[in-house]
Protein backbone atom coordinates (compact mmCIF):
# COMPACT_ATOMS: atom_id res chain seq x y z
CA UNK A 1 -8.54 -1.88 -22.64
CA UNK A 2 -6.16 -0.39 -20.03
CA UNK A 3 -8.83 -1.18 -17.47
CA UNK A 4 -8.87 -4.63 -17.96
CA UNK A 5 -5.00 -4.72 -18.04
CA UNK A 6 -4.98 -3.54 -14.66
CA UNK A 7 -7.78 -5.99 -13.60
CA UNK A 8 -5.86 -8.73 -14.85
CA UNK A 9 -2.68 -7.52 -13.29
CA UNK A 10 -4.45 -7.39 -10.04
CA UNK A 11 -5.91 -10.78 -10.20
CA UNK A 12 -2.73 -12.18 -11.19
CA UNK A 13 -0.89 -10.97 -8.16
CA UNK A 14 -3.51 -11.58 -5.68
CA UNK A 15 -3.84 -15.25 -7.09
CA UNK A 16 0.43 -15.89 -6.33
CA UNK A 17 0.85 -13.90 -3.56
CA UNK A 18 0.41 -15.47 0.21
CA UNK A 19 1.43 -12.37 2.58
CA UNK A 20 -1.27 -9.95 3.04
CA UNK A 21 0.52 -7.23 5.05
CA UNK A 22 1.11 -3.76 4.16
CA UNK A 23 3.99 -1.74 4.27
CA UNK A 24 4.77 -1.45 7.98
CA UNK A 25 3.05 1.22 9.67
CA UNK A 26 5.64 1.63 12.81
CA UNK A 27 8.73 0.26 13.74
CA UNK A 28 9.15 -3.24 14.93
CA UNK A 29 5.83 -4.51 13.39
CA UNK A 30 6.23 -7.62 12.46
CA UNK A 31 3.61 -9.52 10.05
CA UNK A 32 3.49 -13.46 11.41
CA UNK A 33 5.67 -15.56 9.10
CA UNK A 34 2.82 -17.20 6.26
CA UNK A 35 2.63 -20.77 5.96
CA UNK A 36 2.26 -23.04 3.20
CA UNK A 37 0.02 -26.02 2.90
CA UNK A 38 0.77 -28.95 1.52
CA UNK A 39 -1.08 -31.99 0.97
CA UNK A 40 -0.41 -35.88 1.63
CA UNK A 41 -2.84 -37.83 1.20
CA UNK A 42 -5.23 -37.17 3.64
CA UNK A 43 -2.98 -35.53 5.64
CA UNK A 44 -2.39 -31.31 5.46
CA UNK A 45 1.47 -30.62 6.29
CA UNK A 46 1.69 -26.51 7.34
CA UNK A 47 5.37 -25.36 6.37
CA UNK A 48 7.03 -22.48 7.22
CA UNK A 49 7.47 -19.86 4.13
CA UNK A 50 10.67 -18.45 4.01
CA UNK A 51 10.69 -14.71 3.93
CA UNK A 52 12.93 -12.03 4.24
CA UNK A 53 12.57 -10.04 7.96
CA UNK A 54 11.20 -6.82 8.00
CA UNK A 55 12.80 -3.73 7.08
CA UNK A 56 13.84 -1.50 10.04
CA UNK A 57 12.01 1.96 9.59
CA UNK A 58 14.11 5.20 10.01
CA UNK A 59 12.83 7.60 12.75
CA UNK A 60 11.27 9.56 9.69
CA UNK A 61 9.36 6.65 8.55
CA UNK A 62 7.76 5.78 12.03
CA UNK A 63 6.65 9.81 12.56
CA UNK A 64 5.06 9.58 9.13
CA UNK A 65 3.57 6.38 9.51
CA UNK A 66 1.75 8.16 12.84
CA UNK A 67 0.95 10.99 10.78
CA UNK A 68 -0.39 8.66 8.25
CA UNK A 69 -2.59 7.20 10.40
CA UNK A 70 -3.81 10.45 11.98
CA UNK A 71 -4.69 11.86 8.60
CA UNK A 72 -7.16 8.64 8.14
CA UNK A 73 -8.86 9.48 11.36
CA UNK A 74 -9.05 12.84 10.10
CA UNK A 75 -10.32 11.71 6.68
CA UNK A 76 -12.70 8.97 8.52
CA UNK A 77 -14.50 12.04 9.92
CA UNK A 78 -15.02 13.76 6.91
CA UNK A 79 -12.57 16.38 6.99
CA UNK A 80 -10.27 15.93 4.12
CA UNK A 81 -8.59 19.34 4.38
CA UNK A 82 -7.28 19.08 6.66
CA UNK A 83 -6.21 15.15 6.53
CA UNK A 84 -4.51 16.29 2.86
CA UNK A 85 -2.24 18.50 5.01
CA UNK A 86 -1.29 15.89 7.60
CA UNK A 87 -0.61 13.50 4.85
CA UNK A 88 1.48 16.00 3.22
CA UNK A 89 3.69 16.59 6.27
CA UNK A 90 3.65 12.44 6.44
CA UNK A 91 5.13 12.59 2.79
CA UNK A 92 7.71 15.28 3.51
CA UNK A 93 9.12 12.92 5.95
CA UNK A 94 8.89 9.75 3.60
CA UNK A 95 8.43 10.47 -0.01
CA UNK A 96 7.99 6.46 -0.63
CA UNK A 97 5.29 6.33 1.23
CA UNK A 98 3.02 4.55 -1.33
CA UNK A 99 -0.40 4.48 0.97
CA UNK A 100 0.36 7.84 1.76
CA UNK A 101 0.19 8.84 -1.98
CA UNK A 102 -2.79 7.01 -2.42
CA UNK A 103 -5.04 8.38 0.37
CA UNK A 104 -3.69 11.90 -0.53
CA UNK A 105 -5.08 11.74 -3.63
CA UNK A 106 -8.07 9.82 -2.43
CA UNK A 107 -8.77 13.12 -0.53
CA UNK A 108 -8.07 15.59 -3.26
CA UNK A 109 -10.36 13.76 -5.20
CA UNK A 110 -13.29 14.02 -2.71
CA UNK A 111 -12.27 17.95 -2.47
CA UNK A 112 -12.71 18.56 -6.21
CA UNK A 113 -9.11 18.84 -7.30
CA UNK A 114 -8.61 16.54 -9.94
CA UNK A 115 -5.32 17.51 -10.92
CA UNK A 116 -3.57 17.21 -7.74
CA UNK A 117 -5.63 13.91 -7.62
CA UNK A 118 -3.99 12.55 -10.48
CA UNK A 119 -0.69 13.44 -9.98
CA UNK A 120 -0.89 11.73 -6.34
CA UNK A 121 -2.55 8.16 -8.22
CA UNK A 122 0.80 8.50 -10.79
CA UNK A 123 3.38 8.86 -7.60
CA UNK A 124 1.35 6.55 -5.60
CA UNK A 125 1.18 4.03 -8.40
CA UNK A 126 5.59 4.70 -8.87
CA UNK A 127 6.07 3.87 -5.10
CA UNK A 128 4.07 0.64 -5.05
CA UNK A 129 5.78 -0.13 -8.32
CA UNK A 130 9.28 0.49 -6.26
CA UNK A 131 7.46 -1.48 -3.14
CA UNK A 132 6.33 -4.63 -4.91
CA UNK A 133 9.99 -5.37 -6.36
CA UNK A 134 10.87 -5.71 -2.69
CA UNK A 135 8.05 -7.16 -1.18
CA UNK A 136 6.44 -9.26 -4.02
CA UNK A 137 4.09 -11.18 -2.40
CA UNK A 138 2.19 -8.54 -0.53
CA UNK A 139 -1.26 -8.76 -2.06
CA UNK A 140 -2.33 -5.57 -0.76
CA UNK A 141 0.33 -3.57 -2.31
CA UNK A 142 -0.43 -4.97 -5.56
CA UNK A 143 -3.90 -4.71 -5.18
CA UNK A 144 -3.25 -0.90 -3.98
CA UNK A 145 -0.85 -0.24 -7.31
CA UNK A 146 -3.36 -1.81 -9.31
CA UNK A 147 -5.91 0.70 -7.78
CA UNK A 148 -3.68 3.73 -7.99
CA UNK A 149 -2.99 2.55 -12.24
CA UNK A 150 -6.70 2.32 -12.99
CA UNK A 151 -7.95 5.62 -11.29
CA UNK A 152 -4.72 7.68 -12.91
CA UNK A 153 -5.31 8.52 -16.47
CA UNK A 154 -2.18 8.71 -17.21
C-alpha cells in the first residue's frame, strides 16, 4: 500500500511540475527560466513562467556541492568507500543537502550496511521534504523524495 502511495505521489508531482532542475550544484548556476505554452487556435504562444531567482549558495554549500560531485566520480568507479566518506565531509558542510543524503545511502546500501542505509533514505527523504516547499515545481526533487520514501522502511 505505502508503495503505491509513493508512486502516486511521484506521478502527481511530475505531472504539475514544469522545472526539471536540481538543487544547484555551485554557485551562480542558473536553470533557464521554463516556458509555458499556450494555444490559439492554430497558433502556439511560448510565455515566460514566472519563478523565483535562484538561491545564492554559502561558501559551504559550493565546497560540498564539489565534494558531492567528486564522491559520484568516486562511486561511478566502483569505489563506494571511499565516495561514502567524501559525501560525508560534503554533508558536514551542508546538512540539507538532500542528493547528498540520497547517494550516501545509495552507497551504504551497495556496501552491505543496511542500517546506515536507511537512516540516510529517512534524512534524505526530510531534506527533499524541506526542498520541495521551496522549490515546488522541481520534478526531480520530487521524483528523488519519492525515491528516498519508497526505499526507507520507515
Amino acid at each position: 500500500m505505502r508503495s503505491a502511495f509513493v508512486i502516486i505521489f511521484v506521478c502527481l508531482a511530475l505531472a504539475g511540475c514544469t522545472s526539471k532542475t536540481a538543487q544547484p550544484s555551485a554557485a551562480g548556476d542558473a536553470a533557464p527560466a521554463p516556458t509555458g505554452t499556450e494555444t490559439t487556435g492554430d497558433a502556439v504562444v511560448e510565455e515566460a513562467v514566472e519563478e523565483a531567482p535562484p538561491e545564492e549558495l554559502t561558501p559551504e554549500q559550493v565546497e560540498a556541492r564539489k565534494l558531492f560531485e567528486r564522491a559520484r566520480e568516486l562511486a561511478r568507479k566502483d569505489e563506494d568507500a571511499k565516495a561514502t566518506e567524501v559525501y560525508l565531509q560534503a554533508l558536514k558542510l551542508d546538512p540539507e543537502f538532500a542528493e547528498a543524503h540520497l547517494k550516501l545511502a545509495m552507497s551504504y546500501e551497495v556496501l552491505g550496511k543496511k542500517d546506515e542505509a536507511e537512516a540516510e533514505y529517512k534524512k534524505a527523504a526530510e531534506a527533499y521534504q524541506k526542498y520541495v516547499r521551496r522549490h515546488p515545481k522541481d520534478a526531480r526533487a520530487h521524483f528523488n523524495m519519492g525515491l528516498a520514501y519508497s526505499t526507507s522502511s520507515g
